[in-house]
Structure formats: structure tokens, C-alpha cells
C-alpha atoms as a PDB file:
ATOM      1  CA  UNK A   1       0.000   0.000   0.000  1.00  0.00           C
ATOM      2  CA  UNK A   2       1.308   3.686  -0.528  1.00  0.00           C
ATOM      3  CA  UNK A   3       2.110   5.698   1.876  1.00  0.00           C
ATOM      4  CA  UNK A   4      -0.008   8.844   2.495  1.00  0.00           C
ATOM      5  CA  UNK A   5       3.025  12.300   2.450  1.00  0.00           C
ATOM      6  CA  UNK A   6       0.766  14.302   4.662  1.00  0.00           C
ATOM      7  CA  UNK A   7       0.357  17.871   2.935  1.00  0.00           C
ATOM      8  CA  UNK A   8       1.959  19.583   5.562  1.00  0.00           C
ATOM      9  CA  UNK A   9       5.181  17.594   4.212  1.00  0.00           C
ATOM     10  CA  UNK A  10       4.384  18.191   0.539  1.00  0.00           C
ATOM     11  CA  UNK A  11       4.379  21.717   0.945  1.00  0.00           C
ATOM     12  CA  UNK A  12       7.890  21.331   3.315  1.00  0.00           C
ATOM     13  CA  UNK A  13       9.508  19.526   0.144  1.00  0.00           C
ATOM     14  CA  UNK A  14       8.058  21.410  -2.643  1.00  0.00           C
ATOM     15  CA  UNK A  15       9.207  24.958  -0.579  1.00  0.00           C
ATOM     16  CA  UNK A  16      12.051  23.865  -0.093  1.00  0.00           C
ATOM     17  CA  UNK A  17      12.946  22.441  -3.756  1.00  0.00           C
ATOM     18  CA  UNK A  18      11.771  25.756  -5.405  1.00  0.00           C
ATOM     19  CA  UNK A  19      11.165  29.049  -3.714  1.00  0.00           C
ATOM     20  CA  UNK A  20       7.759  30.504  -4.289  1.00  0.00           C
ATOM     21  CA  UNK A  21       9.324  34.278  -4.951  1.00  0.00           C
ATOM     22  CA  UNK A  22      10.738  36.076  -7.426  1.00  0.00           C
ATOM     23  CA  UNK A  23      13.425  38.031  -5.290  1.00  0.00           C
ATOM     24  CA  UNK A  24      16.738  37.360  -3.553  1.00  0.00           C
ATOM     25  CA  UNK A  25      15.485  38.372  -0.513  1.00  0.00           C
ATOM     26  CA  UNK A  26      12.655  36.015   0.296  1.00  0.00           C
ATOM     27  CA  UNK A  27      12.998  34.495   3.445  1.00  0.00           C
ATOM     28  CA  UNK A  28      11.647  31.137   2.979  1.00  0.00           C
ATOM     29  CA  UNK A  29      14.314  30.742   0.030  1.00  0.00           C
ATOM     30  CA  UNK A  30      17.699  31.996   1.846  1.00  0.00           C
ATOM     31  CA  UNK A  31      18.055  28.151   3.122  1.00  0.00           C
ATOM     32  CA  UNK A  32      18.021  27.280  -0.148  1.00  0.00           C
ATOM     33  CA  UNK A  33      20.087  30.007  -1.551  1.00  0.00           C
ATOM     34  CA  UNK A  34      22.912  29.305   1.396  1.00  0.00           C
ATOM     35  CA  UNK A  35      22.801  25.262   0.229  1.00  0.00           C
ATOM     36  CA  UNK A  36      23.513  26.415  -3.886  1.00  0.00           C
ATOM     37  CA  UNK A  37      26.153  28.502  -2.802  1.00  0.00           C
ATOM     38  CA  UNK A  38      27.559  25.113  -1.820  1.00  0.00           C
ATOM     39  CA  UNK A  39      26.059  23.419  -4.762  1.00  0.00           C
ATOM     40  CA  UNK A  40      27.829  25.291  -7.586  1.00  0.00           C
ATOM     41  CA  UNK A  41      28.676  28.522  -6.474  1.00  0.00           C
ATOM     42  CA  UNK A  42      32.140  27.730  -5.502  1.00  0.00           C
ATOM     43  CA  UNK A  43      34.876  25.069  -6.626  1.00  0.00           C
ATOM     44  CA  UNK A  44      33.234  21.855  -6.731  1.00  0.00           C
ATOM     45  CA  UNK A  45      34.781  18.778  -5.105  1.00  0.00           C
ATOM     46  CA  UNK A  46      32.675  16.771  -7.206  1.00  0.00           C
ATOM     47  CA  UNK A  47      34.474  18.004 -10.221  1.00  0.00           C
ATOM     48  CA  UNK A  48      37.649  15.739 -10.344  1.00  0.00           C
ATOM     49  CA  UNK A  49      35.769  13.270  -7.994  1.00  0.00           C
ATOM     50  CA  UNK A  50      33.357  11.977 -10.664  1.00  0.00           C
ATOM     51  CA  UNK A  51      34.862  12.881 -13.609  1.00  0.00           C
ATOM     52  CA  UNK A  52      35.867   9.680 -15.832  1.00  0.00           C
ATOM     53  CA  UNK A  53      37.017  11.376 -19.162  1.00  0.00           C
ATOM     54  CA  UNK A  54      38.013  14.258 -20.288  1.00  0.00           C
ATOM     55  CA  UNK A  55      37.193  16.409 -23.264  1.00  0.00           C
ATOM     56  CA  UNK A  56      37.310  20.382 -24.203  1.00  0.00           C
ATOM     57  CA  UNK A  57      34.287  21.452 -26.360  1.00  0.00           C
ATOM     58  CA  UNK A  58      34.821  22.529 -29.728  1.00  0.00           C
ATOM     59  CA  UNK A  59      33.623  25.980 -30.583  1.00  0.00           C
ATOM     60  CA  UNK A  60      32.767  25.472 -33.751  1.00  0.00           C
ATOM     61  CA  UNK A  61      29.920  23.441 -33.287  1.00  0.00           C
ATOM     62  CA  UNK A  62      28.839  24.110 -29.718  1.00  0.00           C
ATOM     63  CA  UNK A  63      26.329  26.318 -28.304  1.00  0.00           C
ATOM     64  CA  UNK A  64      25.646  27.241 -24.620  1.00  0.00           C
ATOM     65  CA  UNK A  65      22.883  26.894 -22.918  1.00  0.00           C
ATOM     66  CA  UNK A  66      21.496  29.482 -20.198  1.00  0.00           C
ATOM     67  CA  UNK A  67      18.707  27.059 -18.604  1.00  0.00           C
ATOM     68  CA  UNK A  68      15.755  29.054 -16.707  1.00  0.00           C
ATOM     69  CA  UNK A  69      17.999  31.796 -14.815  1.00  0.00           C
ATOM     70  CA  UNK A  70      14.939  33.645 -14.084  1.00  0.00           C
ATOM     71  CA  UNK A  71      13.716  35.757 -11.405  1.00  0.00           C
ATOM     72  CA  UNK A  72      11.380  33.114  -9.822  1.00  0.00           C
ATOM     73  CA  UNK A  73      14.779  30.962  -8.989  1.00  0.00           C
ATOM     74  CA  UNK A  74      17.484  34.148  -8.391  1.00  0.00           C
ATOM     75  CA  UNK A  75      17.891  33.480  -4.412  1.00  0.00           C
ATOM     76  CA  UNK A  76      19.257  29.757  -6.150  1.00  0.00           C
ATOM     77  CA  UNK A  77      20.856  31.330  -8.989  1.00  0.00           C
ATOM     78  CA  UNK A  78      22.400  34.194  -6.749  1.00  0.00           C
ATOM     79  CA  UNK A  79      25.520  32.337  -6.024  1.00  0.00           C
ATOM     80  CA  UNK A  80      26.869  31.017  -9.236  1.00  0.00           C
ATOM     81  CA  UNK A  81      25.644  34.534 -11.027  1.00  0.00           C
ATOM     82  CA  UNK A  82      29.589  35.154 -11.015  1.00  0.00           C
ATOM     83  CA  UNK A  83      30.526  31.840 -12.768  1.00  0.00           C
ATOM     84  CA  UNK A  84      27.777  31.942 -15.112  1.00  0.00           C
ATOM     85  CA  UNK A  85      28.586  35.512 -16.831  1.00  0.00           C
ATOM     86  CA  UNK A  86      32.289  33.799 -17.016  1.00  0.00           C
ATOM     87  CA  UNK A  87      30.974  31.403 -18.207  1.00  0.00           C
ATOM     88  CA  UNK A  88      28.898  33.331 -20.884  1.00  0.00           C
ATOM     89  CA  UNK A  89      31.977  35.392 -22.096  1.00  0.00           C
ATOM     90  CA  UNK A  90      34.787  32.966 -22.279  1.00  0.00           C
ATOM     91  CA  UNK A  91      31.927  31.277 -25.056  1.00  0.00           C
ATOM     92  CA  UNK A  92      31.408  34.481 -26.716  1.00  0.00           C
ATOM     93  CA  UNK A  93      34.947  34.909 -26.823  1.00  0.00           C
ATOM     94  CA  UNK A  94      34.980  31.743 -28.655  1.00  0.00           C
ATOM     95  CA  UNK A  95      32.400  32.449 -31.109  1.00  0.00           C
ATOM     96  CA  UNK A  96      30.110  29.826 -29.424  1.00  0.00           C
ATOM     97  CA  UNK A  97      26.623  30.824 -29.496  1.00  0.00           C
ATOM     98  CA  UNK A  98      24.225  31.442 -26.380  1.00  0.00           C
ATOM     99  CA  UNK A  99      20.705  30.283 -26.442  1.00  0.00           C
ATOM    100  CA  UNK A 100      18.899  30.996 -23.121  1.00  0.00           C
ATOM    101  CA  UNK A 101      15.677  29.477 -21.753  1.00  0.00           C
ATOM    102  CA  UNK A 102      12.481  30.837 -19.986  1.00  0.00           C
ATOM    103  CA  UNK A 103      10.719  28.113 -17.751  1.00  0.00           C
ATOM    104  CA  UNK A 104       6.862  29.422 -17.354  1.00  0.00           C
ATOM    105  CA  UNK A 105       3.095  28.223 -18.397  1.00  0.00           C
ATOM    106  CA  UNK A 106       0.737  30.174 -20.218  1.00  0.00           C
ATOM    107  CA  UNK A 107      -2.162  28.855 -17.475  1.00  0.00           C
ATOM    108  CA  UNK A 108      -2.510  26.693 -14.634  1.00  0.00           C
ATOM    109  CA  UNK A 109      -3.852  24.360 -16.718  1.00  0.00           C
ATOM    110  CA  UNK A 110      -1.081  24.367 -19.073  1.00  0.00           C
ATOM    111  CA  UNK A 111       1.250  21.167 -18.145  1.00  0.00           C
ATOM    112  CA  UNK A 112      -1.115  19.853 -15.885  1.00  0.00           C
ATOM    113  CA  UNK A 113       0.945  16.682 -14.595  1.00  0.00           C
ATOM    114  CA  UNK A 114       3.894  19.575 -13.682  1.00  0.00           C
ATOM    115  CA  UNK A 115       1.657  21.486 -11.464  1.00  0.00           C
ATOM    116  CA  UNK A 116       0.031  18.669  -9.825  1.00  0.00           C
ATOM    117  CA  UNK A 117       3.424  18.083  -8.765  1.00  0.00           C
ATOM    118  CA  UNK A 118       3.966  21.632  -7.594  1.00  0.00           C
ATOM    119  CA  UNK A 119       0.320  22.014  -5.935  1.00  0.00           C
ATOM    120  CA  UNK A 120       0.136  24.333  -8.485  1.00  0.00           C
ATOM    121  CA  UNK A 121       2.817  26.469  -7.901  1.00  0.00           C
ATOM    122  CA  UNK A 122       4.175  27.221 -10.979  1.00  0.00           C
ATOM    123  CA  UNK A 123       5.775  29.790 -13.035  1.00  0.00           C
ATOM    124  CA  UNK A 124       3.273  32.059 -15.020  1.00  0.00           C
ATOM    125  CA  UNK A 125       4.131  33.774 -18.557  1.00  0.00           C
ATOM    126  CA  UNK A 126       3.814  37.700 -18.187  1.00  0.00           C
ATOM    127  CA  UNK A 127       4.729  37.488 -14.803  1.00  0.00           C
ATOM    128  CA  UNK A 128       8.142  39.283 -13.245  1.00  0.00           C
ATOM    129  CA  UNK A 129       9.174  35.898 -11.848  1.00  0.00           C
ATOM    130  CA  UNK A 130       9.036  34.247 -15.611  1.00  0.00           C
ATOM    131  CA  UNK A 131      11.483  37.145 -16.711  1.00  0.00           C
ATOM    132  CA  UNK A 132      15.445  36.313 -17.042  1.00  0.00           C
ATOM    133  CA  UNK A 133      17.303  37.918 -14.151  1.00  0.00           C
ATOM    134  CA  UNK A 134      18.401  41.267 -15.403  1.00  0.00           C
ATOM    135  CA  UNK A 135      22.303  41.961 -16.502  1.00  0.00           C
ATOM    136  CA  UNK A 136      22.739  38.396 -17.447  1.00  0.00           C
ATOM    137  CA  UNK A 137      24.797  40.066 -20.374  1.00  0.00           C
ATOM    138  CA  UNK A 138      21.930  39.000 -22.563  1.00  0.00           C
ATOM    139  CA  UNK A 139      22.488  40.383 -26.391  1.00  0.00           C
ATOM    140  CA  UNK A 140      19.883  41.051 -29.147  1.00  0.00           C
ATOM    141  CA  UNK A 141      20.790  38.324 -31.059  1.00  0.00           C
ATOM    142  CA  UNK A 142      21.041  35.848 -28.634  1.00  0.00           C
ATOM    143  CA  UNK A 143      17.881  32.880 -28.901  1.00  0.00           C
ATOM    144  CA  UNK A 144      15.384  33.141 -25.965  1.00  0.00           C
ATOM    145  CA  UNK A 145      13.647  30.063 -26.198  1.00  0.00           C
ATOM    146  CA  UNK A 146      10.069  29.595 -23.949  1.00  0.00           C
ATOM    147  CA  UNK A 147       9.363  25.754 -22.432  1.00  0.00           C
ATOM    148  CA  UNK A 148       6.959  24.850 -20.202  1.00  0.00           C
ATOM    149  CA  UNK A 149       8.581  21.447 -18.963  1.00  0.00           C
ATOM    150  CA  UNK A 150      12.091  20.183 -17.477  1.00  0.00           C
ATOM    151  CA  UNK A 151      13.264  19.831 -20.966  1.00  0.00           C
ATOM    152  CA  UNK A 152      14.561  22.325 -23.092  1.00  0.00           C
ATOM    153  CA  UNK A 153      13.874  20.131 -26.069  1.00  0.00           C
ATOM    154  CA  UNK A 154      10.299  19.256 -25.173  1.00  0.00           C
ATOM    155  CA  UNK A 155       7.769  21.400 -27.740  1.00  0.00           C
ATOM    156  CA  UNK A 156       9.779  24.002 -28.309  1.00  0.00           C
ATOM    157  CA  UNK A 157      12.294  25.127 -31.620  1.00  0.00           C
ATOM    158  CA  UNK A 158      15.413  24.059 -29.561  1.00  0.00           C
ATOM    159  CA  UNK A 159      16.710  21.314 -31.794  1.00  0.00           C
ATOM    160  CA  UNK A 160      15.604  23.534 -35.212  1.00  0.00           C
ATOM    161  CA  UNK A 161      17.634  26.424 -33.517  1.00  0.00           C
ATOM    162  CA  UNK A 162      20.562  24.129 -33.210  1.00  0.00           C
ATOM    163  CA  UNK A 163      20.783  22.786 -36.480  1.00  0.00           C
ATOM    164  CA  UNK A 164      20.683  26.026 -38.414  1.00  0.00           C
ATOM    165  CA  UNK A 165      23.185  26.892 -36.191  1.00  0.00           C
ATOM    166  CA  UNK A 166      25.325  23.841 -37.355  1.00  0.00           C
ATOM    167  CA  UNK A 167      25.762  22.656 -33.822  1.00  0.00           C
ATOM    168  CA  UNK A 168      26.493  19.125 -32.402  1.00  0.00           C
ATOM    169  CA  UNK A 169      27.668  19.691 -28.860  1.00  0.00           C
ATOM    170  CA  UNK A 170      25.915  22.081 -26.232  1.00  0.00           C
ATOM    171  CA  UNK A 171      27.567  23.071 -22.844  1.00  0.00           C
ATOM    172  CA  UNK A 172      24.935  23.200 -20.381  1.00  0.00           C
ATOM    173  CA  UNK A 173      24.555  25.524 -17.555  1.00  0.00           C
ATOM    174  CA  UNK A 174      22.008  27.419 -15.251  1.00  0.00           C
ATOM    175  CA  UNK A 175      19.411  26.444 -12.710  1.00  0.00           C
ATOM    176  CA  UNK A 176      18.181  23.271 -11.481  1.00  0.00           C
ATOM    177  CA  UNK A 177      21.336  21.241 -11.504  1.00  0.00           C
ATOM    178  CA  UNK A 178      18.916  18.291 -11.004  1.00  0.00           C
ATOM    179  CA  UNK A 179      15.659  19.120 -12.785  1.00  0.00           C
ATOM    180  CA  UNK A 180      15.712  21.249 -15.964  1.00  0.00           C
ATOM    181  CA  UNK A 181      19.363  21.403 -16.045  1.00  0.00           C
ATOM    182  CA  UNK A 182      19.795  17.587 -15.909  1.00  0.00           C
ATOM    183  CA  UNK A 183      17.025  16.944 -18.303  1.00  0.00           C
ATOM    184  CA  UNK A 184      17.886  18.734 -21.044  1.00  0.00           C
ATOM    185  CA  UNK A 185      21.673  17.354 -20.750  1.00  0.00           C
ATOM    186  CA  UNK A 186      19.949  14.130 -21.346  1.00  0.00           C
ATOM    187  CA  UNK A 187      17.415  14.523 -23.314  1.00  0.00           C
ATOM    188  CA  UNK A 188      20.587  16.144 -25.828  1.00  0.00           C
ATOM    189  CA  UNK A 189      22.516  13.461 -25.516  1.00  0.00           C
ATOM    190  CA  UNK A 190      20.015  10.712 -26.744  1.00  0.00           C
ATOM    191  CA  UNK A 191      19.359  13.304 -29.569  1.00  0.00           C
ATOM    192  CA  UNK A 192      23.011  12.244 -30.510  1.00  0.00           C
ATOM    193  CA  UNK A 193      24.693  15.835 -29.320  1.00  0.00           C
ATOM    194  CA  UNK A 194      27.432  15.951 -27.234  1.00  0.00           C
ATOM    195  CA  UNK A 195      27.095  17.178 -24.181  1.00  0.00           C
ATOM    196  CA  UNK A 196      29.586  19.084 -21.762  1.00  0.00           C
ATOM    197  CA  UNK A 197      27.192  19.824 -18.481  1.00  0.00           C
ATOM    198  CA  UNK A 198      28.900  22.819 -15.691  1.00  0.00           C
ATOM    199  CA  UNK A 199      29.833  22.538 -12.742  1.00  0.00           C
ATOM    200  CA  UNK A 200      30.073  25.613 -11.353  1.00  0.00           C
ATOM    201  CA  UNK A 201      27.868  27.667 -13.487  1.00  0.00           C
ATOM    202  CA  UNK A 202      25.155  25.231 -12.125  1.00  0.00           C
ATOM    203  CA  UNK A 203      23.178  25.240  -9.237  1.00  0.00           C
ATOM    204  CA  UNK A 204      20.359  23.452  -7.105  1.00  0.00           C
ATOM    205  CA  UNK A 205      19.100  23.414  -3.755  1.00  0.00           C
ATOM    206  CA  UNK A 206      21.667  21.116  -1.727  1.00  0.00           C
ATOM    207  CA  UNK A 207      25.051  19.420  -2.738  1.00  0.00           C
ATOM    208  CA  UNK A 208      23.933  15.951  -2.703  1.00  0.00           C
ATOM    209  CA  UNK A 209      21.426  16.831  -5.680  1.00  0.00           C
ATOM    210  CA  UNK A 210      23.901  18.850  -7.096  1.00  0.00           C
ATOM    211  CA  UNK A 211      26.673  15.833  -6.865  1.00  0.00           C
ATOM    212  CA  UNK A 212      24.146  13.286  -7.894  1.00  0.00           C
ATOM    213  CA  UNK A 213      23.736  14.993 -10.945  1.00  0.00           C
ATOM    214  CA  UNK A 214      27.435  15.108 -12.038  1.00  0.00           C
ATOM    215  CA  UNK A 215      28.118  11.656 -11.055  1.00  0.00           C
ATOM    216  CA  UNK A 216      25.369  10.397 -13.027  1.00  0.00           C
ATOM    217  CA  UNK A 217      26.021  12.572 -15.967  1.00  0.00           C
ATOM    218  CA  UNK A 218      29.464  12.102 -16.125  1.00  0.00           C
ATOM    219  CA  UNK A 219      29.099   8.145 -15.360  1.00  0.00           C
ATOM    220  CA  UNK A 220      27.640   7.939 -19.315  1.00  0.00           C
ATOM    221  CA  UNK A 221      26.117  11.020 -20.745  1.00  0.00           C
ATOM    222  CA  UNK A 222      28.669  14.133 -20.303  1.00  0.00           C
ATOM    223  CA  UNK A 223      31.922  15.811 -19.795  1.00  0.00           C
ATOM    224  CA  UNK A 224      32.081  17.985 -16.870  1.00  0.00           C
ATOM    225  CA  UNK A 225      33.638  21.631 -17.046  1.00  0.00           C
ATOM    226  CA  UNK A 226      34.209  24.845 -15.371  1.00  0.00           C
ATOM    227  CA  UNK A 227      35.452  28.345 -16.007  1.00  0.00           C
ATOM    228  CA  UNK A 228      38.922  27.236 -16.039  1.00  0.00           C
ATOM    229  CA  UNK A 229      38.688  24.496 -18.866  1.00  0.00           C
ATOM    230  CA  UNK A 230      36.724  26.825 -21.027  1.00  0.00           C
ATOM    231  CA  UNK A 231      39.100  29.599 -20.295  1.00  0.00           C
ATOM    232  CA  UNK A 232      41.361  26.971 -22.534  1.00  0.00           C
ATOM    233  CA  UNK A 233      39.052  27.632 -25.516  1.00  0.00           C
ATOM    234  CA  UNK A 234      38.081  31.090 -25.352  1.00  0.00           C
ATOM    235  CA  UNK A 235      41.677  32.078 -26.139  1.00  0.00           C
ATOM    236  CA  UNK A 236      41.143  34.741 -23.564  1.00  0.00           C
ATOM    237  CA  UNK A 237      43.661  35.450 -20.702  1.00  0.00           C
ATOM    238  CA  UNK A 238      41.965  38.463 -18.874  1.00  0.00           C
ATOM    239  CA  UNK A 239      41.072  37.830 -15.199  1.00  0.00           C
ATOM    240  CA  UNK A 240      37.452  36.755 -15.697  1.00  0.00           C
ATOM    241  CA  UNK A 241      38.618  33.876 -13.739  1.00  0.00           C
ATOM    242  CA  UNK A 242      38.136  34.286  -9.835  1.00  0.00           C
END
């Protein structure tokens, strides 16, 4: 027989997995915000822990991908903000394209499954918590592209974005390490691209998710990197680094 969660718990776990607020200063999501600074925000033990082969991307068929830094998750994203605009200009320094994502649901009713898991807290279109967190460095040119499930690829004009673009690897990055983040890395790799996921540039609520994550991904699905590896393909030598 299943066991009942009482809702008092659901509510416990589905606060603390995602906070509930667009802004940094919510109080039910600084727990949260002080575990991602763990989980991604600095250097990452996990990083030569799990890794089992290494491999640089080539820049001139990869494109990054900005996954769902949004207001509604900035208290997570708040702590690798630093690493991800690194991150974001050591590619453009390569000539590696940057396609961002926008997590959000044009009704309650749109994705039901999703927001039964949520109680139906979820992420509205044409609200400030489905906008991209301001001065993410964010050009005119660069793809926003709108989903309304963990995956990237999932109904939306990912994959056709990636093809004109004559891409076959994508360098994953953004918020959650273990949801959205984690999805789309494999979602793209059974799509036959291959996929280099972040490890710093990436965050979730904890460090266990967060490590789960990379040792799964890197176990059969992607090479890991940080701001230091892509630093080696940028050709850039500036102090972006920290």
C-alpha cells in the first residue's frame, strides 16, 4: 500500500525544492540560496571526484545553454551569477553561441501533470518571476527560447535552432542542476549531441542533488567543465577567472 506524504510535508519539500518568490530576498528561500552557494557557487569537489574522461568542447559546433535563470529561482541562482557571466563570455569569446531558456506556463492548466506536482505552484508567462534575471549580459541576437517542462527540447524550436546553427555539442549551464538542467543534458545526448554539463555555473538546492547529478552525468552522458577548462578555448587570458 502507498504511503499517504501528509500535505503539511508536501508543501515542506516542494518549498524547499523551489522558492515561491521572485526576489533574492525572500525568506523562505535563503536556506536554499545558502545550500547552492555550496552546490555550484564555488569550486566543486565533485568536479575531479566523478569525472571519468576528459574532453574540451569545440567551438565550432557548440552552443551554450542558459537554462531558466529567471527571477522566480534568483535566491538559487544568486551564487553562481559570477561563474555563469564567465561562463557566458569565455563562449562568446569563442564564437560559441548562447541560447537561453524561460521556464513558465501560459495557465494553470497548461502542463497539468507539472503542477500537480507543484500544488500548483508554478511559473506564469507575463509574470516578473518568468522574466530572465536582469544583466545576465543578454544580447539582441542571442535565442530566448520559452518551455513549459524540465526539458529544453520538449515542444519548443530548440533542436531547429541548433541545427541552423550547425551545432552538435551544447555546454549546459544554469538552474536546477537536477531538474531542468539535468534533463535537457539528457534529453541532448540521446538526440546524438554531445554534451559538456557545468559545474560551477550550475546550481540546485543542496550538494547531494547537485553531486548526484554530475556523477550520473558524467558516469555515461557528459563531460564535466568549469570556467577554467573553457578559459582553454576562449583564447582569452583576462582575469574573468576568480
Amino acid at each position: 500500500m502507498r504511503q499517504q506524504i501528509p500535505n503539511s510535508e508536501l508543501r515542506f519539500r516542494r518549498n524547499r525544492l523551489i522558492s515561491p518568490q521572485p526576489t533574492m530576498d525572500n525568506p523562505k528561500s535563503r536556506a536554499a540560496a545558502a545550500d547552492a552557494a555550496t552546490a555550484g557557487g564555488g569550486i566543486c569537489p565533485s568536479y575531479k571526484k566523478y569525472e571519468i574522461r576528459h574532453r574540451l568542447p569545440n567551438p565550432k559546433i557548440a552552443a551554450l545553454l542558459v537554462i531558466d535563470m529567471q527571477n522566480y529561482f534568483s535566491a538559487m541562482a544568486k551564487p553562481i551569477f559570477s561563474n555563469l557571466l564567465t561562463t557566458i563570455r569565455l563562449c562568446r569569446a569563442a564564437s560559441i553561441p548562447v541560447i537561453f531558456t524561460r521556464h513558465a506556463h501560459a495557465s494553470a492548466s497548461d502542463n497539468t501533470i507539472l503542477s500537480e506536482w507543484w500544488d500548483g505552484d508554478i511559473i506564469l508567462d507575463g509574470t516578473p518571476a518568468a522574466d530572465l534575471i536582469p544583466n545576465l549580459d543578454r544580447q539582441a541576437t542571442d535565442e530566448v527560447i520559452r518551455k513549459n517542462t524540465y526539458s529544453a527540447f520538449r515542444n519548443t524550436r530548440l533542436e531547429d535552432c541548433l541545427k541552423e546553427k550547425g551545432v552538435e555539442e551544447v555546454i549546459v549551464t544554469g538552474v536546477m542542476t537536477n531538474i531542468c538542467c539535468e534533463t535537457t543534458a539528457r534529453e541532448a545526448f540521446v538526440r546524438g549531441y554531445r554534451v559538456f554539463f557545468s559545474t560551477d555555473a550550475t546550481a540546485t538546492v543542496d550538494l547531494e542533488l547537485h553531486e548526484a547529478t554530475l556523477k550520473n552525468l558524467a558516469y555515461g552522458l557528459a563531460y564535466l567543465v568549469d570556467c577554467q577548462r573553457l578559459q582553454e578555448i576562449s583564447g582569452f587570458h583576462g582575469e574573468w577567472i576568480k
